[in-house]
Protein backbone atom coordinates (compact mmCIF):
# COMPACT_ATOMS: atom_id res chain seq x y z
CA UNK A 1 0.00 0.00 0.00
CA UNK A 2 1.07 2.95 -0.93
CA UNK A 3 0.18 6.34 1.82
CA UNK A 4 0.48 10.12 1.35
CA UNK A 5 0.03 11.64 4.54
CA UNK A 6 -0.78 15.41 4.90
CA UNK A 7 0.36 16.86 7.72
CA UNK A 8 2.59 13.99 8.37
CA UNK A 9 5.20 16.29 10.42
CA UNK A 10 2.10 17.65 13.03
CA UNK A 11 1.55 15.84 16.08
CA UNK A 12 -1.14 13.31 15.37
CA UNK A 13 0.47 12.75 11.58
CA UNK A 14 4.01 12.74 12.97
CA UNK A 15 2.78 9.42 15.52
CA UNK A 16 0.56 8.20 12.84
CA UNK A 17 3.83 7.94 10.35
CA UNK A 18 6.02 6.37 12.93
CA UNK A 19 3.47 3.31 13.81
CA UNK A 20 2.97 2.74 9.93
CA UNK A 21 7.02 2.73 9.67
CA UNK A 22 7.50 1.02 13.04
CA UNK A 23 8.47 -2.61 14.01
CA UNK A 24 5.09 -3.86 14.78
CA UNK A 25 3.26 -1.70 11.93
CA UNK A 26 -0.67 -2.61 11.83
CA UNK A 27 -0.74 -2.29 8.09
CA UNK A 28 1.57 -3.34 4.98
CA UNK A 29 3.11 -0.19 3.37
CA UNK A 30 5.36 -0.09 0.54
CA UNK A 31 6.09 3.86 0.66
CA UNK A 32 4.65 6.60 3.03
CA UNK A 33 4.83 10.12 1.85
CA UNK A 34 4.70 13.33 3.92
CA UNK A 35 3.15 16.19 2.83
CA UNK A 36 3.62 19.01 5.16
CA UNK A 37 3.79 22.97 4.69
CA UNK A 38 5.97 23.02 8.21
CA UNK A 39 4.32 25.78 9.58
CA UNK A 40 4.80 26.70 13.82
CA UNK A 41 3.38 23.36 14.59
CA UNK A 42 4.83 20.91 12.55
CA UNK A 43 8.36 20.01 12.25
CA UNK A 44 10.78 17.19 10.68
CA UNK A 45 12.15 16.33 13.92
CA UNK A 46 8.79 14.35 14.73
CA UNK A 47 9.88 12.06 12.19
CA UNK A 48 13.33 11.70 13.13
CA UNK A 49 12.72 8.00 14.38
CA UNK A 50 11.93 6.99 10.66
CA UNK A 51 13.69 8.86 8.94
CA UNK A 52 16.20 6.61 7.67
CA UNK A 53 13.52 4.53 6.48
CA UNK A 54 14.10 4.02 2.64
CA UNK A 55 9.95 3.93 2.20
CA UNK A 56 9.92 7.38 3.79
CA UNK A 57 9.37 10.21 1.40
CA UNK A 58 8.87 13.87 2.49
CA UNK A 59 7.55 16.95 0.79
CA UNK A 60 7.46 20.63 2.03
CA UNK A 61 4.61 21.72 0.66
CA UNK A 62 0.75 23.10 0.85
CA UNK A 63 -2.43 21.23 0.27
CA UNK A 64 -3.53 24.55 -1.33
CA UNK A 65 -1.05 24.02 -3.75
CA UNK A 66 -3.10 21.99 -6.89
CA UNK A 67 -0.32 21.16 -9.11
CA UNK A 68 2.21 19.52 -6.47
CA UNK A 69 -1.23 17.77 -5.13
CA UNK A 70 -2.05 16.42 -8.21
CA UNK A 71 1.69 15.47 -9.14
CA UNK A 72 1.62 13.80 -5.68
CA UNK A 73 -1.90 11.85 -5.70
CA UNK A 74 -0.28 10.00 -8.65
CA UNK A 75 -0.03 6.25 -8.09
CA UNK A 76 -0.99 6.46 -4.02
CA UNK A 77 -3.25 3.98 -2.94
CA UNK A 78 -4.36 5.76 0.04
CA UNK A 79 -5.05 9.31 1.07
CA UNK A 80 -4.75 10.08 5.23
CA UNK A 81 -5.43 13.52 5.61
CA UNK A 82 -4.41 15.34 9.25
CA UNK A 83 -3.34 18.74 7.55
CA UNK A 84 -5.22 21.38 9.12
CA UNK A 85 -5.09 24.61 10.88
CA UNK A 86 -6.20 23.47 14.79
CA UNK A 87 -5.59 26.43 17.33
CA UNK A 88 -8.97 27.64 18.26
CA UNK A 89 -7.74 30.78 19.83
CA UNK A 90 -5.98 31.55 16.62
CA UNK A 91 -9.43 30.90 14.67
CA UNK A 92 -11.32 33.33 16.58
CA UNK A 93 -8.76 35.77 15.93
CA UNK A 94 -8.29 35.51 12.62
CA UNK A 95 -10.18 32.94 10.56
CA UNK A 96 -9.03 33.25 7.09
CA UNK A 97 -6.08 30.58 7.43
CA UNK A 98 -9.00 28.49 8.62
CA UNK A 99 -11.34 28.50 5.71
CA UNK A 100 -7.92 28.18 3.03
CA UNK A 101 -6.83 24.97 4.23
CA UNK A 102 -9.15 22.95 6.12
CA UNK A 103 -11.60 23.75 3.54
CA UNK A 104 -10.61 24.70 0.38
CA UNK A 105 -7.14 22.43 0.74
CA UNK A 106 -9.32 19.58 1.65
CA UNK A 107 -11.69 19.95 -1.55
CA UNK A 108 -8.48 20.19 -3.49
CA UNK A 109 -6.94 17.01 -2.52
CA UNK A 110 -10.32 15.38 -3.04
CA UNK A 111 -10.26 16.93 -6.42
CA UNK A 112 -7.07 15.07 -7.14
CA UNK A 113 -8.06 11.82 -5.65
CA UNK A 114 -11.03 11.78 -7.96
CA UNK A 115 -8.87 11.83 -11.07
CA UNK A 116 -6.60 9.49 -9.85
CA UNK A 117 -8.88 6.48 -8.69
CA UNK A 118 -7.39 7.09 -5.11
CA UNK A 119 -8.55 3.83 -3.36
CA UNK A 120 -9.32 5.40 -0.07
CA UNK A 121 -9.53 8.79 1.78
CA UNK A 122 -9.52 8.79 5.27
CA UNK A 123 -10.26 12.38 6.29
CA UNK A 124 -9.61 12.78 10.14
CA UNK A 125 -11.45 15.21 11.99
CA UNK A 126 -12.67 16.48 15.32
CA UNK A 127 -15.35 16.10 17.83
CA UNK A 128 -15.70 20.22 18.11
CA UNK A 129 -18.12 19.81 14.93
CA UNK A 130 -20.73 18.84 17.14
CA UNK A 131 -20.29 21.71 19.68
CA UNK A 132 -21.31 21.69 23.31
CA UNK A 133 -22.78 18.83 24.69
CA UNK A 134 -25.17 19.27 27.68
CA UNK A 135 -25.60 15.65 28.21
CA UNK A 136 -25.13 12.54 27.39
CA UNK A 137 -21.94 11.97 24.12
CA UNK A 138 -22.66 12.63 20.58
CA UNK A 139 -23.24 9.98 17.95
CA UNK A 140 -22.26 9.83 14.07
CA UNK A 141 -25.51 10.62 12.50
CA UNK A 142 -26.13 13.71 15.15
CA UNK A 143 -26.51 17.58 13.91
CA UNK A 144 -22.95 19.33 13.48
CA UNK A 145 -23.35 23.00 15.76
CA UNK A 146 -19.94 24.08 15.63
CA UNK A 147 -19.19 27.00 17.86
CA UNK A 148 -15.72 28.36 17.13
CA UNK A 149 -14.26 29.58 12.92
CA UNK A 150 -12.01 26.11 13.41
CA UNK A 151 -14.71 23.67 14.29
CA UNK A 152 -17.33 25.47 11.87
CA UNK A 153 -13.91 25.02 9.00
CA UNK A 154 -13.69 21.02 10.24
CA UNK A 155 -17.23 20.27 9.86
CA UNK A 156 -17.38 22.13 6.28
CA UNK A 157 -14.43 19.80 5.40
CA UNK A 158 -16.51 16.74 6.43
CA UNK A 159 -19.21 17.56 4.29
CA UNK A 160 -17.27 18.15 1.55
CA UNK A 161 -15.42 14.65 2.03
CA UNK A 162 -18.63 12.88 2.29
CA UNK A 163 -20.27 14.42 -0.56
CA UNK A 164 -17.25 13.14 -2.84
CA UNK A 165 -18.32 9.91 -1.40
CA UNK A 166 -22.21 10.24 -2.03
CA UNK A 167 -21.84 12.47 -5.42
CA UNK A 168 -18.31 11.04 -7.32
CA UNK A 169 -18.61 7.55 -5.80
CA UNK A 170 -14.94 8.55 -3.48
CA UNK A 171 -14.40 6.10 -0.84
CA UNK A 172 -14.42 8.59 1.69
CA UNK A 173 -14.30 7.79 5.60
CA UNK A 174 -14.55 10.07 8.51
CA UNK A 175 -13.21 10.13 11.81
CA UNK A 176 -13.84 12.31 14.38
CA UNK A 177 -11.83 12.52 17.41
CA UNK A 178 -11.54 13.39 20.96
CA UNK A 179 -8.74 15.70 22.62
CA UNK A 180 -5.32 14.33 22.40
CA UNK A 181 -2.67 14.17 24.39
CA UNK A 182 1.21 12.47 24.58
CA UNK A 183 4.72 13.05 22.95
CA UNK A 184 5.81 15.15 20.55
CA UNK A 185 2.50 17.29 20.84
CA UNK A 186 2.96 21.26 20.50
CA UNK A 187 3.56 23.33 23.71
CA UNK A 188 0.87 25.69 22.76
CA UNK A 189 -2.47 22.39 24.01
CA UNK A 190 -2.93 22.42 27.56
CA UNK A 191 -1.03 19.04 28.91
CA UNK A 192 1.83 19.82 26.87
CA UNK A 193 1.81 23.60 28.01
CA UNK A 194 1.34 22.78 31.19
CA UNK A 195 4.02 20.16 32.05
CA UNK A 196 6.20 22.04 30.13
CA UNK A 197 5.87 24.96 32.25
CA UNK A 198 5.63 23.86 35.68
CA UNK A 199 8.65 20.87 35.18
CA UNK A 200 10.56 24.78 34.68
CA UNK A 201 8.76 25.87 37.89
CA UNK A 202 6.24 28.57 36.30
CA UNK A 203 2.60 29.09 36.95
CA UNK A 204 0.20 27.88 34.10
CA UNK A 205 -3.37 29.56 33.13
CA UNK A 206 -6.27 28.33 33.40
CA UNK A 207 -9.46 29.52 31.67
CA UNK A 208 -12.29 30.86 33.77
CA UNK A 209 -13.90 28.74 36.83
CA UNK A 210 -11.85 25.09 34.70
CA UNK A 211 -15.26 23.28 34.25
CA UNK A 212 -14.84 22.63 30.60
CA UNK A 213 -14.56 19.23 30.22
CA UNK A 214 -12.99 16.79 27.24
CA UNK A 215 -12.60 13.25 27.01
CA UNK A 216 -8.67 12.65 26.46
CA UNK A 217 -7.49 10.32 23.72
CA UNK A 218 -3.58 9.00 23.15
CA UNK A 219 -2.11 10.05 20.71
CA UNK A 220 -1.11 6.96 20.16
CA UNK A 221 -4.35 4.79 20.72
CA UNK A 222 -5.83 7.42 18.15
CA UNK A 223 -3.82 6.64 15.79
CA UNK A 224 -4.30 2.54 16.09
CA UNK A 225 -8.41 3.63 15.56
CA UNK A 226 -7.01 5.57 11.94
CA UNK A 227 -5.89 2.12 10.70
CA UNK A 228 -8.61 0.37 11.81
CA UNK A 229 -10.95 2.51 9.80
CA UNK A 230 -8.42 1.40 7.10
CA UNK A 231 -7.96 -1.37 7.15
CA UNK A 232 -11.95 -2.82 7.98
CA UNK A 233 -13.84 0.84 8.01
CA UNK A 234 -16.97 1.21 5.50
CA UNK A 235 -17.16 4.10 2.63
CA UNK A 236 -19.16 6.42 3.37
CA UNK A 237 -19.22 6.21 7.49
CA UNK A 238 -18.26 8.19 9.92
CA UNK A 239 -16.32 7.16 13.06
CA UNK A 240 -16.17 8.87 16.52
CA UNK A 241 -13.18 7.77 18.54
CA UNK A 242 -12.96 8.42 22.36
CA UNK A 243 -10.51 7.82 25.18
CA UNK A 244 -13.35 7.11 27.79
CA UNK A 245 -11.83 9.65 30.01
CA UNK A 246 -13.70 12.55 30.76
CA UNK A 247 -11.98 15.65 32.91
CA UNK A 248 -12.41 18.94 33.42
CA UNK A 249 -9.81 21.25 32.84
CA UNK A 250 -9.53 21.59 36.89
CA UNK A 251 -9.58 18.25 37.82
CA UNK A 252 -7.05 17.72 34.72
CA UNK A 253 -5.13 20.12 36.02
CA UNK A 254 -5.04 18.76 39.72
CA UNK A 255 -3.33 15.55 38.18
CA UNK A 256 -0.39 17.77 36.47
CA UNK A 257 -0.01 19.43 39.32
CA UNK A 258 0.60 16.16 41.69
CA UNK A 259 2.76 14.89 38.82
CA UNK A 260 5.04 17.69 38.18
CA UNK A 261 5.22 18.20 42.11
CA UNK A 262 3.08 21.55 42.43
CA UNK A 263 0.67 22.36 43.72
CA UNK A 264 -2.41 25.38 43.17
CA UNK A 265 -0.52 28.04 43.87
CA UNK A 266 1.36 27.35 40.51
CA UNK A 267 -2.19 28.23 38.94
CA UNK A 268 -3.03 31.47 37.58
CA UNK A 269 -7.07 32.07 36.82
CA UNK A 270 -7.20 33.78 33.17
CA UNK A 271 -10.12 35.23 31.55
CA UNK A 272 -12.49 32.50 29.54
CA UNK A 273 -12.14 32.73 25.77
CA UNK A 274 -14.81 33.43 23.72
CA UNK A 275 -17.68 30.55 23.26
CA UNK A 276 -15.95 28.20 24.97
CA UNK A 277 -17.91 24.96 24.80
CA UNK A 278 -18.63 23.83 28.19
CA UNK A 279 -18.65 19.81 27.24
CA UNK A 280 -17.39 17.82 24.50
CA UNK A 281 -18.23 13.80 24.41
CA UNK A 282 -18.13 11.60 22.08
CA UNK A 283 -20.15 7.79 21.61
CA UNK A 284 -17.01 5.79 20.28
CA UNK A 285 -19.61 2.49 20.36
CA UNK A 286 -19.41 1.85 16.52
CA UNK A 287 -15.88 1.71 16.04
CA UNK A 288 -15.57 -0.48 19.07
CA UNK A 289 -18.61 -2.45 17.64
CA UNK A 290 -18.02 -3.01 14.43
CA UNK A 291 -13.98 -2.64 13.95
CA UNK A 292 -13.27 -4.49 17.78
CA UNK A 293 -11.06 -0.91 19.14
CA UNK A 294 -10.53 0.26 22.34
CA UNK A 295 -8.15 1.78 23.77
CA UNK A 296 -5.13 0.83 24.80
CA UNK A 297 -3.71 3.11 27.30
CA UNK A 298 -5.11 4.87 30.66
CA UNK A 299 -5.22 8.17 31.66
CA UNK A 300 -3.18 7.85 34.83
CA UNK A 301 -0.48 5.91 32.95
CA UNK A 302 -0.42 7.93 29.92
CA UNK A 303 -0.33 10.74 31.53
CA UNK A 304 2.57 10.13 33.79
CA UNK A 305 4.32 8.70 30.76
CA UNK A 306 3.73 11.84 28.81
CA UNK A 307 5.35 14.25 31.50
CA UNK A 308 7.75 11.92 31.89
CA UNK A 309 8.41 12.30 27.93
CA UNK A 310 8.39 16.37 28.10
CA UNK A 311 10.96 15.56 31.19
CA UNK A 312 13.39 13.73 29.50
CA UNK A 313 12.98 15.99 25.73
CA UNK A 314 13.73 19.25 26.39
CA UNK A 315 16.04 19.35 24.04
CA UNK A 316 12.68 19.09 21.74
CA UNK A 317 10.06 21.47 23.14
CA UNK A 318 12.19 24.30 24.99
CA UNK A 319 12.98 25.89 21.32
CA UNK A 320 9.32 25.68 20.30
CA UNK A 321 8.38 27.52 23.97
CA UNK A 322 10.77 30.49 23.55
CA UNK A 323 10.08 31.05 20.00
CA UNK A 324 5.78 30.47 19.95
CA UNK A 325 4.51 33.95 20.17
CA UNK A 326 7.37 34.70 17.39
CA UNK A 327 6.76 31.87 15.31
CA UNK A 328 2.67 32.52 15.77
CA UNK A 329 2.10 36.33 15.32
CA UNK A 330 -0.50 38.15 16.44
CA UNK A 331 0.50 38.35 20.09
CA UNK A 332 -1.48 35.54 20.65
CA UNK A 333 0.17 33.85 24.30
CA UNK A 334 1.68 29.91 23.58
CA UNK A 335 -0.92 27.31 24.88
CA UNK A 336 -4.01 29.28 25.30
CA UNK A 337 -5.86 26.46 24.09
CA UNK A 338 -6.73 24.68 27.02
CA UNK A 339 -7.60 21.59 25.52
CA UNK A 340 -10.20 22.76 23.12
């Protein structure tokens, strides 16, 4: 099987790569390639583990860009598409970015997967297209009410995916994730940010009264559910994946604290951003139905392992911390997305 993965250099992409090039690989590929524009979130060092791996090819490039998509989409078998802008705060403050690649680079690559007969594309997306949920977790088939620019740009990209599916006959699947968390993630999400800055002994912010709450997802356990869906997903579905772990950002917060050896006094109250969802939850029964996933990792031990990760990397993140607001623009503080 042949792969091109966009954003293959991000977090999520970055792990996603790795397991497909790893030792104990969950599906056969003959050549992955990465197609990533490298912008303040992404970086080549994520893939540093594989790197040396002759099936490896990389790319520096834009899914806006139609000709080096097209030139690319030639002869893959397989289309796994993370690229996207992500940083909510950053949305509400400007959305443009937004709209030009979650949207219109997502209709682009499905414009070049049509003409070449790609086999599958796996379109990975978020549970924020569903918005705030008072009660209960959201199922596939439920109304999209996206709150922020980002999640309303995500859930236009779905829709555009699926109606390649329903319109050009594109086998087209959808997943739609919860928060994740573990290595190589960008200080600017809340576990990251946090650990980061009190393992250096500084105080970390937390938005409003911390009652938003998020079910947390490995990184890694995410990533198993993405070739699932490959390997045994349906055309045409969509697929909620879940960690099972719901927190708010206080009591998720409590837990860093007793890891990194703080304690509330480390915590600095900021102001609440604007329409913050109060709840996100997702039903992750079908994929664990049909496809036989769960996951494989616990909160308390991944958790632990992933400070433990930002402990022994600093090498890794401490360039990315001093140079975020740089490296971002618009004087927008590193990490102020508290985990969606």
């Amino acid at each position: 099987m042949r792969v091109l993965v966009t954003g293959g250099a991000g977090f999520i992409g970055s792990c996603f790569v790795r397991m497909l090039l790893g030792p104990d690989a969950p599906l056969p590929v003959t050549a992955v390639t990465v197609l990533d524009a490298l912008t303040y979130a992404g970086s080549r060092e994520n893939l540093a583990p594989v790197a040396d791996d002759a099936r490896l090819t990389f790319v520096h490039g834009d899914i806006r860009d139609a000709v080096l998509v097209d030139a690319l989409l030639a002869g893959q078998d397989t289309v796994v598409h993370f690229a996207a802008e992500s940083h909510v705060d950053r949305s509400i403050l400007d959305a443009s970015a937004f709209v030009g690649t979650n949207v219109v680079g997502t209709q682009i690559l499905l414009d070049a997967a049509l003409r070449h007969g790609t086999k599958t594309f796996l379109h990975v997306s978020t549970d924020e297209v569903y918005g705030s949920v008072e009660d209960g977790s959201s199922q596939e088939d439920h109304p999209l009410r996206p709150t922020s620019p980002y999640a309303a740009s995500k859930a236009s990209s779905d829709l555009i995916a699926l109606a390649y599916h329903r319109t050009h006959g594109v086998d087209v699947r959808v997943t739609r994730c919860s928060n994740n968390y573990g290595p190589y993630q960008f200080p600017e999400k809340l576990i990251p940010l946090f650990a980061t800055r009190l393992l250096d002994g500084e105080t970390v912010p937390l938005y409003g009264d911390g009652r938003n709450v998020r079910d947390w997802l490995h990184v890694e356990d995410h990533c198993r559910a993405l070739c699932a869906v490959l390997r045994d997903g349906r055309p045409g579905e969509i697929y909620n994946i879940g960690g099972g772990t719901e927190l708010s950002n206080r009591e998720l917060t409590g837990r860093l604290l007793a890891i990194c050896g703080a304690d509330w006094g480390s915590v600095e109250p900021t102001t609440d951003r604007k329409g913050h969802d109060l709840r996100y939850s997702v039903d992750s029964g079908k994929i664990r139905d049909e496809l036989r996933w769960t996951p494989g990792h616990t909160m308390e031990a991944g958790l632990e392992a992933t400070v433990a990760w930002y402990r022994d990397n600093r090498a890794w993140w401490q360039p990315l911390s001093r140079a975020g607001d740089s490296r971002a623009g618009g004087g927008l503080p590193t990490g102020t997305r508290q985990g969606a």
